[in-house]
Protein backbone atom coordinates (compact mmCIF):
# COMPACT_ATOMS: atom_id res chain seq x y z
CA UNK A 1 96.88 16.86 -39.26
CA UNK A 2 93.11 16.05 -38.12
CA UNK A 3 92.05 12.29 -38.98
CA UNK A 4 88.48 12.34 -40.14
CA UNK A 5 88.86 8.59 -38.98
CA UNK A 6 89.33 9.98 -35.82
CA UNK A 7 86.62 12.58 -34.79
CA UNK A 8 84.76 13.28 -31.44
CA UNK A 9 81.14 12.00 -31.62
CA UNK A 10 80.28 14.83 -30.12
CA UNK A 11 80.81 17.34 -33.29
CA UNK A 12 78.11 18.75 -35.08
CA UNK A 13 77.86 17.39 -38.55
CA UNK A 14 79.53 19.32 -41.16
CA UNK A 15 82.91 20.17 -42.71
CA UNK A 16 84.61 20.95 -39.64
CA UNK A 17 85.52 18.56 -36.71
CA UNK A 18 87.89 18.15 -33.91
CA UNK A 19 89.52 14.53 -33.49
CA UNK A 20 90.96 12.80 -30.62
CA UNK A 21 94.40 14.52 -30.61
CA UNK A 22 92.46 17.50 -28.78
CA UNK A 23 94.44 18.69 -25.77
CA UNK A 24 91.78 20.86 -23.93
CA UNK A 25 94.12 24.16 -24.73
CA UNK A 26 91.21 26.46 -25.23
CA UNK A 27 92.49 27.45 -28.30
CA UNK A 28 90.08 27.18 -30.53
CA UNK A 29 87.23 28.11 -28.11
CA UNK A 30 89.19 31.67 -27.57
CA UNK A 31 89.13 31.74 -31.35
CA UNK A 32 85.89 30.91 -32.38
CA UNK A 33 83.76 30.73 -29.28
CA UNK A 34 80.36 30.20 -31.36
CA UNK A 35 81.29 27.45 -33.02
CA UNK A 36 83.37 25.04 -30.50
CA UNK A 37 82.92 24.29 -26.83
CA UNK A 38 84.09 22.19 -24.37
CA UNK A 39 82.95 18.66 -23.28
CA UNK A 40 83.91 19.24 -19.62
CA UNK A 41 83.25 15.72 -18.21
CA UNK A 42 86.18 14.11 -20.63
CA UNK A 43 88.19 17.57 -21.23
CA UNK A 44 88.12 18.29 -24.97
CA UNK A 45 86.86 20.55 -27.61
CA UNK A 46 84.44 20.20 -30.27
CA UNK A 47 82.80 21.53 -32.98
CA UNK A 48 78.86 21.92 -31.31
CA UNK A 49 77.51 24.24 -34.21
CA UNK A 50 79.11 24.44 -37.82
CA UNK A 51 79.60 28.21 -39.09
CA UNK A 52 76.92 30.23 -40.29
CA UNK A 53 78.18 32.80 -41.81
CA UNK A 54 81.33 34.13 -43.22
CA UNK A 55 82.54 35.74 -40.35
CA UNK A 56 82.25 32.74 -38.32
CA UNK A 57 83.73 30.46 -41.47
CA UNK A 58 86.55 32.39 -41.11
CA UNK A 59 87.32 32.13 -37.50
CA UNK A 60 86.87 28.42 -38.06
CA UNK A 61 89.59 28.46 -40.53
CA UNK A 62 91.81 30.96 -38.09
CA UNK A 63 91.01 28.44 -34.97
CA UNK A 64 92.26 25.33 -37.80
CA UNK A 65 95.46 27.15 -38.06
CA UNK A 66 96.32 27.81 -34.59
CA UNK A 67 95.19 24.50 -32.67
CA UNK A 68 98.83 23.32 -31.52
CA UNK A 69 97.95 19.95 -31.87
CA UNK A 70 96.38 20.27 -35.67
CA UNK A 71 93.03 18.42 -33.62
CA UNK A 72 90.94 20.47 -36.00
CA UNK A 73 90.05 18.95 -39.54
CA UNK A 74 88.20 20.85 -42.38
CA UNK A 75 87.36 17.68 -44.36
CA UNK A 76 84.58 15.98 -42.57
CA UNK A 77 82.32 16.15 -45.86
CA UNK A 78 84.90 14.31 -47.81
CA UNK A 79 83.01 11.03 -48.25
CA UNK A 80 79.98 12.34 -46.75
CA UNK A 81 78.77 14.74 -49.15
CA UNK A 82 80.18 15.82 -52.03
CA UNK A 83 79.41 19.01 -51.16
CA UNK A 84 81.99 22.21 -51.07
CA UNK A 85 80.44 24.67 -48.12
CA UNK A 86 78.77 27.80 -48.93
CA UNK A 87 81.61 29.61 -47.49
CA UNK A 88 84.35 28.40 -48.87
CA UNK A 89 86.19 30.72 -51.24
């Protein structure tokens, strides 16, 4: 499970993150390709623009599910905000 303690620095702010445990798979870029990229120079993913829509919310949620390594976290606003996205059902 994602550790919010944990997160790249590189993630866009926002519910959904990617934390250290990343292993470059390509996973979640294959999944959701407008939402996460890769930081080439240290080999990891990352979130680089939170969903903006409920297509792309989804995917989010699909690319969660299927990272391997559970590197992808959904609770990024916990403490932040108390704020429940737009998208969430």
């Amino acid at each position: 499970m994602a550790d919010v303690r944990d997160k790249l620095r590189d993630n866009a702010p926002g519910k959904f993150y990617v934390d250290r445990q990343c292993i470059d798979c390509d996973v979640c870029r294959d999944t959701s390709p407008a939402n996460f990229t890769r930081n080439d120079e240290n080999g990891y993913s990352y979130v680089y623009k939170q969903p903006e829509s409920p297509e792309e919310f989804k995917l989010c949620e699909e690319a969660l599910a299927a990272c391997p390594v559970e590197a992808i976290g959904d609770d990024a606003e916990k403490g932040d905000r108390p704020k429940v996205s737009k998208f969430a059902a």
